[in-house]
Protein backbone atom coordinates (compact mmCIF):
# COMPACT_ATOMS: atom_id res chain seq x y z
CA UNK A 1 108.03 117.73 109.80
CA UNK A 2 110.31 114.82 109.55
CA UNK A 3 113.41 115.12 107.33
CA UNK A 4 113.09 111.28 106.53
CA UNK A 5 111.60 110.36 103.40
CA UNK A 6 107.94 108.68 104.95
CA UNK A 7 108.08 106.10 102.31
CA UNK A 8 111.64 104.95 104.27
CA UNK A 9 111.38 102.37 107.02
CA UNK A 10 114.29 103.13 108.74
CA UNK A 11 112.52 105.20 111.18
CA UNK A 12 108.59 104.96 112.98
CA UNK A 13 107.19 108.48 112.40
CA UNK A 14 103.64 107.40 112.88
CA UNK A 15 101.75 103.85 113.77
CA UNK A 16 97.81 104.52 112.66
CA UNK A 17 95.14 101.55 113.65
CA UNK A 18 91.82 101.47 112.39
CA UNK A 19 89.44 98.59 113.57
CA UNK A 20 85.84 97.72 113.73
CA UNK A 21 83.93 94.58 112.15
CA UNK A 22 82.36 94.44 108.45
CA UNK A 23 79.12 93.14 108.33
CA UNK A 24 77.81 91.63 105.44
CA UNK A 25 74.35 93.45 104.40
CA UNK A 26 73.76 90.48 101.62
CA UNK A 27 75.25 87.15 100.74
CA UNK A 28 79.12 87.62 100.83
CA UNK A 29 81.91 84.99 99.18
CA UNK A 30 85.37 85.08 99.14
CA UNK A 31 85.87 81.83 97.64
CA UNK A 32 88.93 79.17 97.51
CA UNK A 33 89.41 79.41 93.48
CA UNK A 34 87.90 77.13 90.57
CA UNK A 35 88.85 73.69 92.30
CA UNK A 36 86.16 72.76 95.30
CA UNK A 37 88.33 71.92 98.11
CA UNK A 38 88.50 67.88 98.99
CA UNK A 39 85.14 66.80 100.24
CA UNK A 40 83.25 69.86 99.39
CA UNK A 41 79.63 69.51 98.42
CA UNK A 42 79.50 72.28 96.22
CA UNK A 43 81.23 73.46 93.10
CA UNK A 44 82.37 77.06 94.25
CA UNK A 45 82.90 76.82 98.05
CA UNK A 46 83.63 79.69 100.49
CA UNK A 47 87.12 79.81 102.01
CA UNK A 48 87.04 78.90 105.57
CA UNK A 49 89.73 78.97 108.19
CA UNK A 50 89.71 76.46 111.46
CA UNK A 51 88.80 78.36 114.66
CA UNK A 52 87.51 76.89 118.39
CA UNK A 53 87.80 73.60 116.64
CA UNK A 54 85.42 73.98 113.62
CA UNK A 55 85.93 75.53 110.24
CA UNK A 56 84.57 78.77 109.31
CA UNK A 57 84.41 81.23 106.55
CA UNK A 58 86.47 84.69 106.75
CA UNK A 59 87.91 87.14 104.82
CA UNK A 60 91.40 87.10 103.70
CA UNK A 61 93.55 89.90 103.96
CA UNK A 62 94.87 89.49 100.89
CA UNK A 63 91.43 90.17 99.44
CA UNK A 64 90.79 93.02 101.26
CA UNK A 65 94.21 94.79 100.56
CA UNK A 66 93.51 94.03 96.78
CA UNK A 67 89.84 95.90 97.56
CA UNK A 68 91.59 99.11 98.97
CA UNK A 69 94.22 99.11 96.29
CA UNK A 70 92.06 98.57 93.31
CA UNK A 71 89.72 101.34 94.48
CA UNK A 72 92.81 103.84 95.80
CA UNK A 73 93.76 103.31 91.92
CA UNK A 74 90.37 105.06 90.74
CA UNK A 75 90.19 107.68 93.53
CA UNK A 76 94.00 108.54 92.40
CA UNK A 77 93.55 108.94 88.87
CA UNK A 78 90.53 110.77 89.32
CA UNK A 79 92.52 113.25 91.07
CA UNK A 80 94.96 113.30 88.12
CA UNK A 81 97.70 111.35 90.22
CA UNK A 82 99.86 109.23 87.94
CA UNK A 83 99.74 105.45 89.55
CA UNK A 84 100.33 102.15 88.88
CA UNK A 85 98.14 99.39 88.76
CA UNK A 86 100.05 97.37 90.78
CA UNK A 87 99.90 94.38 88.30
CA UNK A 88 102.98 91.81 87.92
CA UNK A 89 104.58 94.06 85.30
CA UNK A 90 103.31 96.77 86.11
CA UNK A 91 104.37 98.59 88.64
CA UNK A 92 106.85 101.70 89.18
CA UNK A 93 109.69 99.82 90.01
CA UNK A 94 109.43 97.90 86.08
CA UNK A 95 109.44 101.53 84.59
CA UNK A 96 112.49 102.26 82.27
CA UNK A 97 114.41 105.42 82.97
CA UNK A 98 116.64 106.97 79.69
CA UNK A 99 118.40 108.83 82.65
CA UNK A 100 119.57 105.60 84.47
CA UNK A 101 120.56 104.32 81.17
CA UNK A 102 117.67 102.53 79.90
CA UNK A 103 117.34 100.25 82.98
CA UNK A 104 114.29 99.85 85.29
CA UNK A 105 113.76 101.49 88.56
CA UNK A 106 113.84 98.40 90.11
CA UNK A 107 117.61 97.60 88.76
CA UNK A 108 118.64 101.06 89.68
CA UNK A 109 117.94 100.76 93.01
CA UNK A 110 119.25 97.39 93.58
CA UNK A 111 122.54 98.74 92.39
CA UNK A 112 122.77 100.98 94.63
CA UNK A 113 122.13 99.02 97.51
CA UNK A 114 125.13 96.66 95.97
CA UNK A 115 127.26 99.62 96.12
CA UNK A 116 126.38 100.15 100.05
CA UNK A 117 124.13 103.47 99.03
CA UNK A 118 121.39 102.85 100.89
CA UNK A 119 120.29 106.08 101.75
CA UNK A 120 120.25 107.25 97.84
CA UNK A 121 118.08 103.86 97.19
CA UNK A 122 115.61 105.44 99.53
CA UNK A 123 115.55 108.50 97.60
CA UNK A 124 115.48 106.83 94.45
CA UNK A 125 112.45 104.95 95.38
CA UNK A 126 110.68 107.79 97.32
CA UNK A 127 111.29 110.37 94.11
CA UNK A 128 110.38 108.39 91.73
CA UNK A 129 107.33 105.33 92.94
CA UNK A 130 103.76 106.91 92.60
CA UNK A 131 101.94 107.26 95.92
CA UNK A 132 100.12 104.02 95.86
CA UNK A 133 103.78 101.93 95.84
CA UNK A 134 104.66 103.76 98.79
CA UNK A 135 101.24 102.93 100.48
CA UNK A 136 100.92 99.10 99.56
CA UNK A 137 104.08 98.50 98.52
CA UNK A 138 105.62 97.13 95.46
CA UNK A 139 108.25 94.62 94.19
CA UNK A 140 111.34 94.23 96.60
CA UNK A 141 109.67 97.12 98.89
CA UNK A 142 107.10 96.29 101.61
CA UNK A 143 104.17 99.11 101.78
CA UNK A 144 102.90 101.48 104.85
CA UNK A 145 99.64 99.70 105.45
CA UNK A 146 98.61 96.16 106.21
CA UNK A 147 95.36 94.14 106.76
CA UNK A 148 94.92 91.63 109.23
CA UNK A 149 92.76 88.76 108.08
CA UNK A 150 89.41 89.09 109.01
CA UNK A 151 88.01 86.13 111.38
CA UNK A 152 84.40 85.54 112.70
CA UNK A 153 85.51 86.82 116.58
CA UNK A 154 83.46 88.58 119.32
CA UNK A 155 85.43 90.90 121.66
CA UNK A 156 86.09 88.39 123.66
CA UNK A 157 87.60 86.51 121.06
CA UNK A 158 84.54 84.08 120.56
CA UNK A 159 84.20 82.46 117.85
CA UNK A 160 80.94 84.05 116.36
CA UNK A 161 78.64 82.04 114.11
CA UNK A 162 78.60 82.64 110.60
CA UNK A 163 75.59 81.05 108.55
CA UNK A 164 76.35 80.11 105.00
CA UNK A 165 74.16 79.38 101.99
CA UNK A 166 73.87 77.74 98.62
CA UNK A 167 72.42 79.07 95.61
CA UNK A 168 72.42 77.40 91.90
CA UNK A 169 73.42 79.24 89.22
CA UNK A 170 74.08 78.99 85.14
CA UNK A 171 76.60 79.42 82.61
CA UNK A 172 75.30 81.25 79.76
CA UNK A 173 76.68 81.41 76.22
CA UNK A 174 78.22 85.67 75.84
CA UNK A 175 77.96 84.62 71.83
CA UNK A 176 74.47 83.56 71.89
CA UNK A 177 72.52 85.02 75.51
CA UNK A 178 71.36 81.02 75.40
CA UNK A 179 72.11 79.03 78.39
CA UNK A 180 75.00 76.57 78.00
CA UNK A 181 73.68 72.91 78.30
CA UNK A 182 74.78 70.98 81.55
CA UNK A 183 75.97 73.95 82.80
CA UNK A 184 74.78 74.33 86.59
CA UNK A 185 76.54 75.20 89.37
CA UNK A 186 76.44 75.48 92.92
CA UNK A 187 77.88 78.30 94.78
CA UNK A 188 78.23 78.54 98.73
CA UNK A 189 77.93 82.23 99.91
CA UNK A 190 77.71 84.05 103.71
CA UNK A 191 74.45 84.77 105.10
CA UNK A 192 74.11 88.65 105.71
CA UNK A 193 74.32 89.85 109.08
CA UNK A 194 77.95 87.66 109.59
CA UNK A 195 80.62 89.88 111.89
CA UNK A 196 84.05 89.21 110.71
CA UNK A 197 86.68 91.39 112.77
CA UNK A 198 88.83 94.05 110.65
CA UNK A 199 91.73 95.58 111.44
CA UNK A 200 94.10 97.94 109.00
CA UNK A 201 97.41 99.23 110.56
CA UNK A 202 99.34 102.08 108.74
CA UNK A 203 102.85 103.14 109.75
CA UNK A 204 104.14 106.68 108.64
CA UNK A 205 101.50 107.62 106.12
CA UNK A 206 100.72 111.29 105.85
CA UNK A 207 97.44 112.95 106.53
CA UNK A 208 96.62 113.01 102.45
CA UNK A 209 97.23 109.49 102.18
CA UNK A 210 95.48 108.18 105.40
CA UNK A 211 92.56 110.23 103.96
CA UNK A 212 92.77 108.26 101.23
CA UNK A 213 92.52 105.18 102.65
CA UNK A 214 89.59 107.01 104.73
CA UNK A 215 87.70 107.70 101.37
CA UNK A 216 87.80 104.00 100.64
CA UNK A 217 86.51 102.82 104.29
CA UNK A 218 83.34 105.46 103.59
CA UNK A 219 82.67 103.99 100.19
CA UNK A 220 83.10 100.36 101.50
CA UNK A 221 80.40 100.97 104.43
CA UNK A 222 78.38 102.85 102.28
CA UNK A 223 77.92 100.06 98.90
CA UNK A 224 80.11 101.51 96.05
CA UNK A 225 82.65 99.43 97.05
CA UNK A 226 82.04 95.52 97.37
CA UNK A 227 83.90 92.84 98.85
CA UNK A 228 84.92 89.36 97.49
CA UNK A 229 83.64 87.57 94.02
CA UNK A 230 80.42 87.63 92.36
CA UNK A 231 79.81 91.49 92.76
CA UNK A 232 77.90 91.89 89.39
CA UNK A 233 75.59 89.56 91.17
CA UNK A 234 74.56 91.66 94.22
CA UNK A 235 77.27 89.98 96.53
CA UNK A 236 79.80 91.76 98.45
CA UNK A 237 78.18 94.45 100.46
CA UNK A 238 79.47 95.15 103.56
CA UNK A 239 78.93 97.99 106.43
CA UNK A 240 81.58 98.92 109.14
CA UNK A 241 79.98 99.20 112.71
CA UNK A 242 82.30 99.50 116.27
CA UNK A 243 84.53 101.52 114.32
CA UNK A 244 88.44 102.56 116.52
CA UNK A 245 90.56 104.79 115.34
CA UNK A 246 93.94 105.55 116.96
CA UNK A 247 97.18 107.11 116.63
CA UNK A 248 101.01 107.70 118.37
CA UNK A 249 104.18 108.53 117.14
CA UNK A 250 106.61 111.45 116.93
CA UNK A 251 104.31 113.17 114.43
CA UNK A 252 101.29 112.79 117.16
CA UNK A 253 100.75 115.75 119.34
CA UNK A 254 98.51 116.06 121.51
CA UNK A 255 94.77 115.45 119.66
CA UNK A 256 96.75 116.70 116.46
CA UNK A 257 98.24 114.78 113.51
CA UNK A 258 101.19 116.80 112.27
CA UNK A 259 102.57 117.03 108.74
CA UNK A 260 104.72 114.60 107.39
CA UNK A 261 105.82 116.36 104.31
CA UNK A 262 106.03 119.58 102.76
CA UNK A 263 102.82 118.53 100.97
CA UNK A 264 100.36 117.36 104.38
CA UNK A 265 98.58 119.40 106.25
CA UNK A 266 98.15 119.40 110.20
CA UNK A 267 95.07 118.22 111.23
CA UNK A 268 93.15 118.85 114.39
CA UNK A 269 91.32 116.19 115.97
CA UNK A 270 90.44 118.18 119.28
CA UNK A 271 86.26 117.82 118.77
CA UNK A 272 86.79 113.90 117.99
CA UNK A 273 89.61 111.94 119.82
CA UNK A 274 91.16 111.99 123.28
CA UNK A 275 94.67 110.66 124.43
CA UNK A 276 94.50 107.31 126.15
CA UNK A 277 97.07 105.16 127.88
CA UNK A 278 99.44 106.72 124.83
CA UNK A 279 97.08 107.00 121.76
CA UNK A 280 95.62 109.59 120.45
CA UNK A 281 91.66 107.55 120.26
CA UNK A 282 88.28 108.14 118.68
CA UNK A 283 85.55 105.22 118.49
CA UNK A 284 81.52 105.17 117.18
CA UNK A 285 80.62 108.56 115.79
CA UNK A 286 83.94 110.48 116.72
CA UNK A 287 86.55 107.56 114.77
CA UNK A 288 84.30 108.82 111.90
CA UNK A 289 84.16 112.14 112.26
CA UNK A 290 88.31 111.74 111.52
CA UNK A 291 88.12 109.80 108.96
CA UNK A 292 86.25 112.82 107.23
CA UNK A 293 88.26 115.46 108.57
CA UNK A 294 91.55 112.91 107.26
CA UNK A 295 89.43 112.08 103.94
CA UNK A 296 88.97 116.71 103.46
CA UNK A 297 92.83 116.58 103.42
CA UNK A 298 93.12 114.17 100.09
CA UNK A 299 90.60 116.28 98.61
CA UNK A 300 92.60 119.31 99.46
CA UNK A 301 95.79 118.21 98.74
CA UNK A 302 97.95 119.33 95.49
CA UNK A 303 100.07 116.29 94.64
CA UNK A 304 100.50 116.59 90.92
C-alpha cells in the first residue's frame, strides 16, 4: 500500500482502462442546446462531429462524465457518504472551515501552495474533499478518471453509420395540462442500434472507488441509467457490448489489484483476466465478471 495520498498526482500508482461501444437500444440525443445550429432543418438538432469527411452525431464526453457523476452522487449518499454535488458553488473546495479561520478549502489550499507547501496542500485536499472530488475532480484540481468522447468508429477506425430521425413534439401548458398554441417542435434523435466507441481511463483509483464507477457501467447497460436529453421521454437507453478491461501499475500484481489505502481491499482477478504484453486484461464475459468482483468491494467497503 502506497504511502502517497491516491488523490495526489505526483506519482502513477495505477492506470485502469475500460472500453467497449454503447449501443443505443431506442432513439438517443445529445443535442447542441436551444439554438439549431446554422442551416439546421430542425428546431432541436443532434450534435454531430465531422469524421471521414461527413458530419455525424456522437456523444460528448462531457455528457457522459456528467452521467457517471450525477449517478456516483446517488449511489454515494445511499451509502451514507457525505458528497458534493459538484455544482458551480458547490463543491468541497467552496466549504468554509472555522478551523482555517472562516475561509474556504479552496483558499486554504491555495495558500499553501503560495507558501511553497505543496505537500500539506495535498493533504489538505485529500483529508478534507469527499470521494467524488477526488474521482472527477473539482475546482483548481483535475480528477482520477476521464472519458474520451464517444465517435461512431469500427475497430478499424471506420467511420460507422449512424441513422438519425425526426419526431414532432408539443409544448404543453404545466398550469393548465392544455397544449400551448403554436407550440410544435421538431426534434432530431439517433436511430437505435448506432455504435459509438467508449472509452473511460482511471489513474490511481482504489478498488472501492473503481467499483463504483463499475456499479454505474452495470446500471447504464442495464436501463436505470440513461444517456443524453429527453429521458422522461423514453430516450437515452444504451447497452455496453465488446466490453475491455485492463490494468498496470505498481499496485498491479500479477492477476491481483492491490490496496491503495488502509480502507481497499485486494482483489483477485485470477478466474477473469490474464497478463498481456504488460496489462493485467479481461474482455466479453470475464471484463464483467471484474467489474462485479470491483463493484462487491464498494458494497463492502466502510468509508464513513
Amino acid at each position: 500500500m502506497s504511502q502517497v495520498p491516491w488523490s495526489s498526482h505526483a506519482v502513477l500508482l495505477r492506470e485502469v482502462l475500460v472500453e467497449g461501444y454503447l449501443v443505443s437500444k431506442g432513439p438517443l440525443r445529445v443535442g447542441t442546446g436551444r439554438e439549431p445550429p446554422l442551416g439546421s432543418a430542425v428546431d432541436l438538432a443532434v450534435i454531430r462531429t465531422r469524421l471521414g469527411g461527413n458530419w455525424v452525431p456522437y456523444i460528448p464526453g462531457s455528457s457522459l462524465k456528467g452521467v457517471f457523476r450525477s449517478t456516483a452522487l446517488q449511489l454515494a449518499r445511499m451509502k451514507g457518504l457525505s458528497v458534493c454535488t459538484g455544482l458551480s458553488g458547490e463543491t468541497c473546495m467552496d466549504w468554509e472551515y472555522a478551523e482555517f479561520g472562516g475561509i474556504s478549502l479552496l483558499s486554504k489550499i491555495q495558500e499553501e501552495l503560495r507558501e511553497g507547501r505543496s505537500g500539506e496542500a495535498i493533504r489538505l485536499f485529500h483529508e478534507k474533499a469527499c470521494l467524488l472530488c477526488k474521482v472527477f475532480g473539482s475546482p483548481s484540481f483535475t480528477g482520477h478518471v476521464e472519458f474520451s468522447d464517444a465517435y461512431p468508429l469500427g475497430e478499424d477506425g471506420s467511420v460507422l453509420s449512424v441513422p438519425v430521425g425526426v419526431r414532432t413534439g408539443i409544448a404543453i401548458d404545466r398550469r393548465t395540462g392544455a397544449v400551448y398554441r403554436h407550440a410544435l417542435y421538431q426534434v432530431e434523435y439517433v436511430e437505435p442500434g448506432a455504435r459509438f466507441r467508449f472509452s473511460m481511463r482511471a489513474t490511481n483509483l482504489p478498488n472501492y472507488a473503481l467499483g463504483l464507477l463499475a456499479k454505474v457501467i452495470k446500471m447504464l447497460n442495464e436501463g436505470w441509467v440513461r444517456v443524453g436529453g429527453f429521458k422522461t421521454r423514453g430516450f437515452g437507453e444504451v447497452a455496453l457490448e465488446g466490453l475491455r478491461f485492463a490494468a498496470r501499475g505498481p499496485t498491479v500484481s500479477g492477476t491481483k489489484l492491490l490496496k491503495v489505502d488502509e480502507r481497499d481491499e485486494e482483489v483477485d482477478l485470477a478466474d477473469a483476466a490474464s497478463v498481456e504484453q504488460g496489462w493485467l486484461s479481461a474482455s466479453g464475459g470475464n471484463a464483467w465478471k471484474v467489474l462485479n468482483k470491483l463493484e462487491e468491494v464498494w458494497d463492502r467497503a466502510k468509508l464513513g
